[in-house]
N, C-alpha and C. Protein backbone atom coordinates (compact mmCIF):
# COMPACT_ATOMS: atom_id res chain seq x y z
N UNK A 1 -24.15 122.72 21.38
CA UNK A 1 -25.02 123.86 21.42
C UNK A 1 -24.44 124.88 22.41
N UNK A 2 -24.20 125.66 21.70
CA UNK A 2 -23.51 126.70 22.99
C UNK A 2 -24.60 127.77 24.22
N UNK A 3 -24.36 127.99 24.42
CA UNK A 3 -25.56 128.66 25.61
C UNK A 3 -24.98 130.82 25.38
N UNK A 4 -25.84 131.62 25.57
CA UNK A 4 -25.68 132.48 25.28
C UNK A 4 -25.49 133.33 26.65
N UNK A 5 -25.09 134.30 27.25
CA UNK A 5 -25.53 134.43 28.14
C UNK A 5 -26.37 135.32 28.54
N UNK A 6 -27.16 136.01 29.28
CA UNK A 6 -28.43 136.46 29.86
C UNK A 6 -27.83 138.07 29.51
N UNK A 7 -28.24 138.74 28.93
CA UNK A 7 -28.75 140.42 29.61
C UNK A 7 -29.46 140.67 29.95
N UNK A 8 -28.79 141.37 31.22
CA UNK A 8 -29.63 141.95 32.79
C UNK A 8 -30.12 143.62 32.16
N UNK A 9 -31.20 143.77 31.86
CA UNK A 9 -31.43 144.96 31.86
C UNK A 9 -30.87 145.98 33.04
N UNK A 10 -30.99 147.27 32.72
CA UNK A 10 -30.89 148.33 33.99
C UNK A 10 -32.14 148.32 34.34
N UNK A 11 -32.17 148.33 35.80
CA UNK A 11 -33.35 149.23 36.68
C UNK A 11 -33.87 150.31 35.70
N UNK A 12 -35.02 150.62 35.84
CA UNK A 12 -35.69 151.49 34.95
C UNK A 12 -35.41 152.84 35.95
N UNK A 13 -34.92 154.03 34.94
CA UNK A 13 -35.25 155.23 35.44
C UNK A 13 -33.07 155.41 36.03
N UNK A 14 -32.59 154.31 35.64
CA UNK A 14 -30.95 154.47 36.45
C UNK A 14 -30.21 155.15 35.46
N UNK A 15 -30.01 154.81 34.13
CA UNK A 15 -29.38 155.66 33.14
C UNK A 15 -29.61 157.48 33.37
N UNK A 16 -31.17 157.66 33.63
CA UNK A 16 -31.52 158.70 34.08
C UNK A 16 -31.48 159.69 35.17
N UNK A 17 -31.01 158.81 36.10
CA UNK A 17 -30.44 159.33 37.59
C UNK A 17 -28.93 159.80 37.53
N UNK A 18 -28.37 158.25 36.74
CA UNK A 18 -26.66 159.13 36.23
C UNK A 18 -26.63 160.17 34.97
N UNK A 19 -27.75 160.26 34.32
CA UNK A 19 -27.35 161.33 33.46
C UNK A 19 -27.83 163.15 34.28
N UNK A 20 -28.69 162.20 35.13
CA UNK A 20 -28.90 163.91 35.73
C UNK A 20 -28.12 164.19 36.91
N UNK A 21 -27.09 163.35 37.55
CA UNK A 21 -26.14 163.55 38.28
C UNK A 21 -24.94 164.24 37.64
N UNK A 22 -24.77 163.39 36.58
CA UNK A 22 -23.65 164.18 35.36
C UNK A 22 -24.07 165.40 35.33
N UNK A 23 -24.81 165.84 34.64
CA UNK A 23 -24.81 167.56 34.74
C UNK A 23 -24.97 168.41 35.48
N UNK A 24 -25.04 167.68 36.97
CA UNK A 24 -25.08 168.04 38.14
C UNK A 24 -23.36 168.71 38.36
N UNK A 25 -22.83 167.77 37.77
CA UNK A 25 -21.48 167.91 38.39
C UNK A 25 -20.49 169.08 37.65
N UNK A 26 -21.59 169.73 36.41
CA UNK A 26 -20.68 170.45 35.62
C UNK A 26 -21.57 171.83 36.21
N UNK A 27 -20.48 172.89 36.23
CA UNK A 27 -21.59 174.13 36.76
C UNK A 27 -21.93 174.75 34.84
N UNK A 28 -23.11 175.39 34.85
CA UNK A 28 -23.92 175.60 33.91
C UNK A 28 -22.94 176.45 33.16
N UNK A 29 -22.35 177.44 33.47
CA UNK A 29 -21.24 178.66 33.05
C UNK A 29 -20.43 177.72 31.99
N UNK A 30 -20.05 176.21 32.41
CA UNK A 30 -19.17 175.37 31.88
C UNK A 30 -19.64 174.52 30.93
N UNK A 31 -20.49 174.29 30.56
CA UNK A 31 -20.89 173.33 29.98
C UNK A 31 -20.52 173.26 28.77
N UNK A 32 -20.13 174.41 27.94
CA UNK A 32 -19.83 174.93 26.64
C UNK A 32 -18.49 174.53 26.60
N UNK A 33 -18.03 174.05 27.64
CA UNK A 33 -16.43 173.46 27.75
C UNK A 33 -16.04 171.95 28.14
N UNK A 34 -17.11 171.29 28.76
CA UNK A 34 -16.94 170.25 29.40
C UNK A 34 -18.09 169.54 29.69
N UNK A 35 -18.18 167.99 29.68
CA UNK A 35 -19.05 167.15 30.46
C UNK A 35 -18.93 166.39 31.04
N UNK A 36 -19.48 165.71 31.49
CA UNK A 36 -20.25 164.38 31.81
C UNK A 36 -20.78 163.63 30.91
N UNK A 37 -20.85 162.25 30.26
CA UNK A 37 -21.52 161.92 29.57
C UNK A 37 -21.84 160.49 30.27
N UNK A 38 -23.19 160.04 30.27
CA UNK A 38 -23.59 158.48 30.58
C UNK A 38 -23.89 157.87 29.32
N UNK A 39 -23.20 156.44 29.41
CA UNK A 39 -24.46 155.60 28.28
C UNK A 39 -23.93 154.07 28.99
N UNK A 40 -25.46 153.68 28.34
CA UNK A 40 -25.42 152.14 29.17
C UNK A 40 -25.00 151.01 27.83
N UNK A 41 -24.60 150.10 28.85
CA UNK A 41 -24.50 148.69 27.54
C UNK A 41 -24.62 147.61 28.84
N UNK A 42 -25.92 146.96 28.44
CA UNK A 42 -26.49 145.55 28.84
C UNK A 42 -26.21 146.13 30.31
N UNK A 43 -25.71 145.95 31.37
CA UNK A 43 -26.11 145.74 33.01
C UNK A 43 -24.79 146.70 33.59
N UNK A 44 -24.42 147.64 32.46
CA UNK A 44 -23.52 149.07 32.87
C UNK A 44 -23.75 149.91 32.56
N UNK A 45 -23.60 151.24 33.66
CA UNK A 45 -23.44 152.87 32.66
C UNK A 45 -21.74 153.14 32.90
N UNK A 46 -21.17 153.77 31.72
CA UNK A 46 -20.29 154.71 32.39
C UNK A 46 -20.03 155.39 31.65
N UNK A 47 -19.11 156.39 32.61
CA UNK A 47 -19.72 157.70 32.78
C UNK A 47 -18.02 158.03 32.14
N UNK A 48 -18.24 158.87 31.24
CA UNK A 48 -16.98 159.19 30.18
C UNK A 48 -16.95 160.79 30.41
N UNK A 49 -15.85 161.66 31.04
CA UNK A 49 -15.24 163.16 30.45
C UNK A 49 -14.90 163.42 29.45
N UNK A 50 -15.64 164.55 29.00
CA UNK A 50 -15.38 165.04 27.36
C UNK A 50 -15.11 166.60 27.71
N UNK A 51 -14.26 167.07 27.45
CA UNK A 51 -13.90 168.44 27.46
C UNK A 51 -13.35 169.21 26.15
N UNK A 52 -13.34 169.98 25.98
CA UNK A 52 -12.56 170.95 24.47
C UNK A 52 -11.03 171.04 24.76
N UNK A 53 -10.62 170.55 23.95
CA UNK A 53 -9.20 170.26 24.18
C UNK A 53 -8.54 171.47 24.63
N UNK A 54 -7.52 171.53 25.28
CA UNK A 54 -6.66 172.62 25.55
C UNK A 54 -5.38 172.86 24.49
N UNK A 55 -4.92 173.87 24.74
CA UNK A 55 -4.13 174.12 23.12
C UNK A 55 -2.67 172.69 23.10
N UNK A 56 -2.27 172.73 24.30
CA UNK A 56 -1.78 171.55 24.40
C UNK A 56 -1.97 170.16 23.61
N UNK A 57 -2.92 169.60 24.13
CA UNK A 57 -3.89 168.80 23.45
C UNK A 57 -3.90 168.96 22.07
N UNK A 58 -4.43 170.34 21.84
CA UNK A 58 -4.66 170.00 20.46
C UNK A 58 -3.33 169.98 19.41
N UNK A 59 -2.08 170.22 20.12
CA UNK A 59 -0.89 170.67 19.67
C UNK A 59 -0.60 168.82 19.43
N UNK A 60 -0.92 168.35 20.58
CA UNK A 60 -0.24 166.69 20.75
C UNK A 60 -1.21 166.05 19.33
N UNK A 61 -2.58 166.61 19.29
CA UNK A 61 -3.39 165.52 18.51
C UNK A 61 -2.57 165.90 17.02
N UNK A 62 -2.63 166.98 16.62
CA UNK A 62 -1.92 167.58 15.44
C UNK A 62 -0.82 167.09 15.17
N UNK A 63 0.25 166.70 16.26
CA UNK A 63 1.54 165.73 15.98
C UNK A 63 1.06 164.39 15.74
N UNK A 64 0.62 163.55 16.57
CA UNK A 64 -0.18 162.23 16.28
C UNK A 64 -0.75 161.91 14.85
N UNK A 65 -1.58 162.98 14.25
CA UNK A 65 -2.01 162.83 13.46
C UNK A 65 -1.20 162.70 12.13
N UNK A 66 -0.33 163.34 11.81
CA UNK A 66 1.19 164.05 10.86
C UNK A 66 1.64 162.76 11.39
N UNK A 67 1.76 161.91 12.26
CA UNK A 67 2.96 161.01 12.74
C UNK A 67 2.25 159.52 12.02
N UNK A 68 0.63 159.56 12.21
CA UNK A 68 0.23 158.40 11.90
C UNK A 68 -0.24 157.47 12.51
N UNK A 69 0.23 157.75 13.81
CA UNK A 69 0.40 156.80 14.84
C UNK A 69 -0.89 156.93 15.49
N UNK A 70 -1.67 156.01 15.28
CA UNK A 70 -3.57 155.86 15.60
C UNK A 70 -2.77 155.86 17.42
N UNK A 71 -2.19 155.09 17.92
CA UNK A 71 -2.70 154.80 19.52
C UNK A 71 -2.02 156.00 20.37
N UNK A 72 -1.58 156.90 19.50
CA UNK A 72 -1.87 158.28 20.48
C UNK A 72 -2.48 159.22 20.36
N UNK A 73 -3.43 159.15 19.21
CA UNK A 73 -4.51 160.08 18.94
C UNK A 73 -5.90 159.62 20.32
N UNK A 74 -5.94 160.71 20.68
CA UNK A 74 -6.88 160.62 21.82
C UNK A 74 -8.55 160.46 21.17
N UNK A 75 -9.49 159.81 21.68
CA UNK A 75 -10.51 160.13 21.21
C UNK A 75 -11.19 161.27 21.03
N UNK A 76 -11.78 161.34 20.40
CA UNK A 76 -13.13 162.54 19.97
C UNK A 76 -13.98 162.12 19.59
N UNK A 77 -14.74 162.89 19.71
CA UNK A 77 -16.44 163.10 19.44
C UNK A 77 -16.71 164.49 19.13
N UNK A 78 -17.56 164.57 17.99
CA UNK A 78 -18.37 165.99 17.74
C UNK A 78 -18.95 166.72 18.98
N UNK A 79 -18.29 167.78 18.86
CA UNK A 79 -18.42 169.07 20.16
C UNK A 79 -20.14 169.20 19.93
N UNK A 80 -20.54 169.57 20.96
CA UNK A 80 -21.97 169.77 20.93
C UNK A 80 -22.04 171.17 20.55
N UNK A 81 -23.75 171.90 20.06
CA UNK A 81 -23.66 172.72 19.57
C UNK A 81 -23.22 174.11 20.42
N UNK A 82 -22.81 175.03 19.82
CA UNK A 82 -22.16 176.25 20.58
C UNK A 82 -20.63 176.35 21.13
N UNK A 83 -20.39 175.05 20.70
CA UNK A 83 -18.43 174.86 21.65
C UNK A 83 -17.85 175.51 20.44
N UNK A 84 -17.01 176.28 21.03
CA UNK A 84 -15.80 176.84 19.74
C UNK A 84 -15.10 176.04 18.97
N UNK A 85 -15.10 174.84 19.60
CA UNK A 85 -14.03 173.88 19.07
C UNK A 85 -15.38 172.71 17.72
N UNK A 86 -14.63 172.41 17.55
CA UNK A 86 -15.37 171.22 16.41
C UNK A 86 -15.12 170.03 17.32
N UNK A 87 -14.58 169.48 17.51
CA UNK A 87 -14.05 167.83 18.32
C UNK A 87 -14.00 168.43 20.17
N UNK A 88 -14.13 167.23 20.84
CA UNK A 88 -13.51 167.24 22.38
C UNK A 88 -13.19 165.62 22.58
N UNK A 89 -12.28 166.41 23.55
CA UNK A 89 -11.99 164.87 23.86
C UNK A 89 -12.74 163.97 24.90
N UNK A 90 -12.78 162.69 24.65
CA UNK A 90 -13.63 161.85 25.15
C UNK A 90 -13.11 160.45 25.96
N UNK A 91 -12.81 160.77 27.37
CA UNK A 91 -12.31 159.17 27.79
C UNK A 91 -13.34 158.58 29.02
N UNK A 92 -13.06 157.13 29.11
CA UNK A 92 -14.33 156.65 30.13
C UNK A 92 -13.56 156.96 31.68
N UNK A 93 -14.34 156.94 32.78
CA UNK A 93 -13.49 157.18 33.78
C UNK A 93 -14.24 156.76 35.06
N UNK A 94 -15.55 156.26 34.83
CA UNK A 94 -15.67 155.67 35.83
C UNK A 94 -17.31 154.64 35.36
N UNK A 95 -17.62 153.24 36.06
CA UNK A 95 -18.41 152.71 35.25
C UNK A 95 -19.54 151.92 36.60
N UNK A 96 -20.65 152.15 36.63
CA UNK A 96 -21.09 151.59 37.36
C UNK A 96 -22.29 150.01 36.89
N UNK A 97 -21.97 149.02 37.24
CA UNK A 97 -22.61 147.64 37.07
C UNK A 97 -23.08 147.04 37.84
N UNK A 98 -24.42 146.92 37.43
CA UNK A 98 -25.50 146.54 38.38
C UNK A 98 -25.72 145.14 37.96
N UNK A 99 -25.91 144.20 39.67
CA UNK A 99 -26.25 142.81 39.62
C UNK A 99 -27.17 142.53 39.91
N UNK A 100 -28.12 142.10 39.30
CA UNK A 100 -29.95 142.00 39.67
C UNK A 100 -30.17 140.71 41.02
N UNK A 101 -28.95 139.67 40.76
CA UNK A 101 -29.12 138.67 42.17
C UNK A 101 -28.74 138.99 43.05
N UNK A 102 -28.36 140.79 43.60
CA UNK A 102 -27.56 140.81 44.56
C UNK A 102 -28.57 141.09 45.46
N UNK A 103 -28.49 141.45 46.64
CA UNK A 103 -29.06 142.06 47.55
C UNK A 103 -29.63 143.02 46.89
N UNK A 104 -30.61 143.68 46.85
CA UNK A 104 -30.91 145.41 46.56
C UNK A 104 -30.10 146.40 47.21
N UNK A 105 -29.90 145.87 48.19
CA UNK A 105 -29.31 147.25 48.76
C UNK A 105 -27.78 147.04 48.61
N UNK A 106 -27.14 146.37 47.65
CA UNK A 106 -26.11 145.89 47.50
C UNK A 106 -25.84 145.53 46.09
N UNK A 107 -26.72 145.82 45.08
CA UNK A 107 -26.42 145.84 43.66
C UNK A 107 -26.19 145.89 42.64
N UNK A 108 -25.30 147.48 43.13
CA UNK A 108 -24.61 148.24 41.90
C UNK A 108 -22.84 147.76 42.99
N UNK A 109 -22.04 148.24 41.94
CA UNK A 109 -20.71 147.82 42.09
C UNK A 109 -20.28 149.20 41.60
N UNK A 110 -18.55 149.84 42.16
CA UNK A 110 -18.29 151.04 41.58
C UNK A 110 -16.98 150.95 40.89
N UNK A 111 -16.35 151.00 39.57
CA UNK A 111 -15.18 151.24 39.11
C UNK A 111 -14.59 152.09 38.49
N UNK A 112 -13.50 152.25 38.61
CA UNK A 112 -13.10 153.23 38.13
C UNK A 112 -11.94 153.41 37.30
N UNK A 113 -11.34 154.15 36.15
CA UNK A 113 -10.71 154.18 35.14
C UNK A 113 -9.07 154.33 35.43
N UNK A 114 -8.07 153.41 34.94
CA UNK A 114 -7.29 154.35 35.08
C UNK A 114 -6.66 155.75 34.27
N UNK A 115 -6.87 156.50 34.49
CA UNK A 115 -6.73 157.62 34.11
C UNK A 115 -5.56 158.29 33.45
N UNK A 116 -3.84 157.70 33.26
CA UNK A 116 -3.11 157.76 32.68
C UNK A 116 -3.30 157.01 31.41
N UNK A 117 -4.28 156.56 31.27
CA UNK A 117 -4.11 155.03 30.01
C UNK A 117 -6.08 154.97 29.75
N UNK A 118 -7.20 155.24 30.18
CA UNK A 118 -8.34 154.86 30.40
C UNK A 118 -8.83 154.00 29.10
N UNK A 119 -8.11 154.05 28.03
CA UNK A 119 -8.15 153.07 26.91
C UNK A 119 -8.05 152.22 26.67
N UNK A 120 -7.21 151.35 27.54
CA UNK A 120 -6.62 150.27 28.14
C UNK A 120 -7.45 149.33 28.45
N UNK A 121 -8.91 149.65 29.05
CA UNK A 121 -9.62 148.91 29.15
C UNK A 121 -9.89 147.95 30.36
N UNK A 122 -8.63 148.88 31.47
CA UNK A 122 -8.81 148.32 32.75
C UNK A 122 -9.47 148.73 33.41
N UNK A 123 -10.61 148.04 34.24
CA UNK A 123 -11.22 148.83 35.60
C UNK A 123 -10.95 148.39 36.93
N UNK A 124 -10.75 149.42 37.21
CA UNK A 124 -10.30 149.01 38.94
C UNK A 124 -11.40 148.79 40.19
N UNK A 125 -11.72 147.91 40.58
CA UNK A 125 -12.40 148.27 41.46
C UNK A 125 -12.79 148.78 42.52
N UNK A 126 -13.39 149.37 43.16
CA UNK A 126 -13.58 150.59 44.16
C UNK A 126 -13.60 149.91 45.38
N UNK A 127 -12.98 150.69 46.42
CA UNK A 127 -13.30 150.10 48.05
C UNK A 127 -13.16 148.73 48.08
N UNK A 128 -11.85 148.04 47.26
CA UNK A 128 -12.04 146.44 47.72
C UNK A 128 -13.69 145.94 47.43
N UNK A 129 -14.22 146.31 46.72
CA UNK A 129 -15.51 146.12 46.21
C UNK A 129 -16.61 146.60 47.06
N UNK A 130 -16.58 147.93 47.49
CA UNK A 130 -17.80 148.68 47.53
C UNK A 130 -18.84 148.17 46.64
N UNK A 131 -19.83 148.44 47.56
CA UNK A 131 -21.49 147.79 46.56
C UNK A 131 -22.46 148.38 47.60
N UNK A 132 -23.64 149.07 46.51
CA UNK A 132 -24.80 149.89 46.96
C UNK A 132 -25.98 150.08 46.46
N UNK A 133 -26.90 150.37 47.03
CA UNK A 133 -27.43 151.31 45.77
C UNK A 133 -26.96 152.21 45.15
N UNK A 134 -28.12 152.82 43.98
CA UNK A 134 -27.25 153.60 43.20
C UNK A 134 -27.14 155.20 43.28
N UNK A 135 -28.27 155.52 44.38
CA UNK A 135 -27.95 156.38 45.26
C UNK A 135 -26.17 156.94 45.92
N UNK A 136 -26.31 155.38 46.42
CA UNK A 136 -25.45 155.32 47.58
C UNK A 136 -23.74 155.25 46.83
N UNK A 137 -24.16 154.53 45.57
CA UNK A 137 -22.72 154.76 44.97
C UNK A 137 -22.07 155.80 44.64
N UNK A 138 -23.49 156.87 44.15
CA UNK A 138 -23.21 158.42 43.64
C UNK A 138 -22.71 158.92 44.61
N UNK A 139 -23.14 158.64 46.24
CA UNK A 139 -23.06 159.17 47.38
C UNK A 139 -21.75 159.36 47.41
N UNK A 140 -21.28 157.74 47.74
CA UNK A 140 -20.00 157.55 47.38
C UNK A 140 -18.96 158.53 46.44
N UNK A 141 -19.28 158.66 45.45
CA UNK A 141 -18.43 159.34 44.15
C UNK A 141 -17.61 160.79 44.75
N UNK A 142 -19.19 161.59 45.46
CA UNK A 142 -19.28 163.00 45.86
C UNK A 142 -18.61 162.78 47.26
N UNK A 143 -18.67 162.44 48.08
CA UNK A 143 -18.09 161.80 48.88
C UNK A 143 -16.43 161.62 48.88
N UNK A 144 -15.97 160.95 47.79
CA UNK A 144 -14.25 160.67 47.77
C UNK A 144 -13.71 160.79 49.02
N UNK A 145 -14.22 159.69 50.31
CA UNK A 145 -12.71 159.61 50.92
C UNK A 145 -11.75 159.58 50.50
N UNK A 146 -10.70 158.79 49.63
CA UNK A 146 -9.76 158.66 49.58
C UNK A 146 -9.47 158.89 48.18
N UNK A 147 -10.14 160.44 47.64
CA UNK A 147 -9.15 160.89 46.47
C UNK A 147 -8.91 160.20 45.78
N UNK A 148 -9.83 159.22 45.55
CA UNK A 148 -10.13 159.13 44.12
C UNK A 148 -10.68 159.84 42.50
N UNK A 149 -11.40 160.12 42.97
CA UNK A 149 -12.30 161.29 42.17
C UNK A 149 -12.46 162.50 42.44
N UNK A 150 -11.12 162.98 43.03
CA UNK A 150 -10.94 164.21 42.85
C UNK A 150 -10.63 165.08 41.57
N UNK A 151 -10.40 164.88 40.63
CA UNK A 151 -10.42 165.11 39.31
C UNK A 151 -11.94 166.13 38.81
N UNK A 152 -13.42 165.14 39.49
CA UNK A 152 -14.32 165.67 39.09
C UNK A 152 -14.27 167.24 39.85
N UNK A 153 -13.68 167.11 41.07
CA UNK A 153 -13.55 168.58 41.41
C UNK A 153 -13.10 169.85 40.61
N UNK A 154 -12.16 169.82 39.92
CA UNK A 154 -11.96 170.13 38.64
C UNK A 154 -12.70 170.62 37.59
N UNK A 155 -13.76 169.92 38.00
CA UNK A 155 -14.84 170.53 36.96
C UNK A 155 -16.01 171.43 37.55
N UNK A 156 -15.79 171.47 38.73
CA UNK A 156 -16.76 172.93 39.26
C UNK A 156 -15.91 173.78 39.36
């Protein structure tokens, strides 16, 4: 008999704190160009950049595509309404997972994407394993001692 294992719901109201932090982080002027996006699965959110490709980009996806070759076509997703573009691109880049036996004040965990490859499916973990609330992780994010997530700067 095999045993299944448990899903930990999210804290109620946390998907909602990172989705309104996400659009926190894009200034309003921009949005027609770029996001933030959250979505959860079982006892994670993360938090994926989607932007309108640059002509670059769209020059590389256009070769990829003519070439055939699926693992360098970048993802997309349907541009939301009003973007000039039809597609943007879409990669994960940072993921936060919450442990319900931990401490409370110690129960989210922070990782982050690597960003040459984020497809790859590796996450790195933050601060030798930083752990907080989920306050305190966002805190963290905005925060970037050590240039990590300077990238999101970029987007104000």
């Amino acid at each position: 008999m095999s045993r299944r294992k448990k899903i930990t719901p999210l804290p109620p109201s946390a998907l909602e704190t990172v989705e309104r932090w996400c659009i926190g982080k894009v200034p309003e002027a921009d949005q027609d160009r770029r996001s933030l996006i959250a979505r959860s699965i079982d006892s994670t959110i993360t938090i994926f950049e989607s932007h309108m490709p640059s002509s670059a980009e769209e020059e590389a996806i256009a070769v990829a595509a003519r070439s055939g070759d699926e693992n360098v076509i970048p993802i997309l997703i349907e541009a939301p309404e009003g973007s000039p573009t039809e597609f943007w691109t879409f990669r994960p880049v940072i993921q936060l997972a919450y442990n319900p036996e931990a401490d409370p004040l110690h129960a989210w965990y922070l990782f982050y994407a690597n960003l040459d490859d984020p497809w790859e499916g590796e996450w790195n973990l933050y601060g030798g394993g930083f752990s907080g609330t989920l306050q305190a992780i966002l805190d963290k994010i905005d925060e970037d001692p050590d240039g990590t997530f300077k990238w999101i700067d970029q987007l104000r």
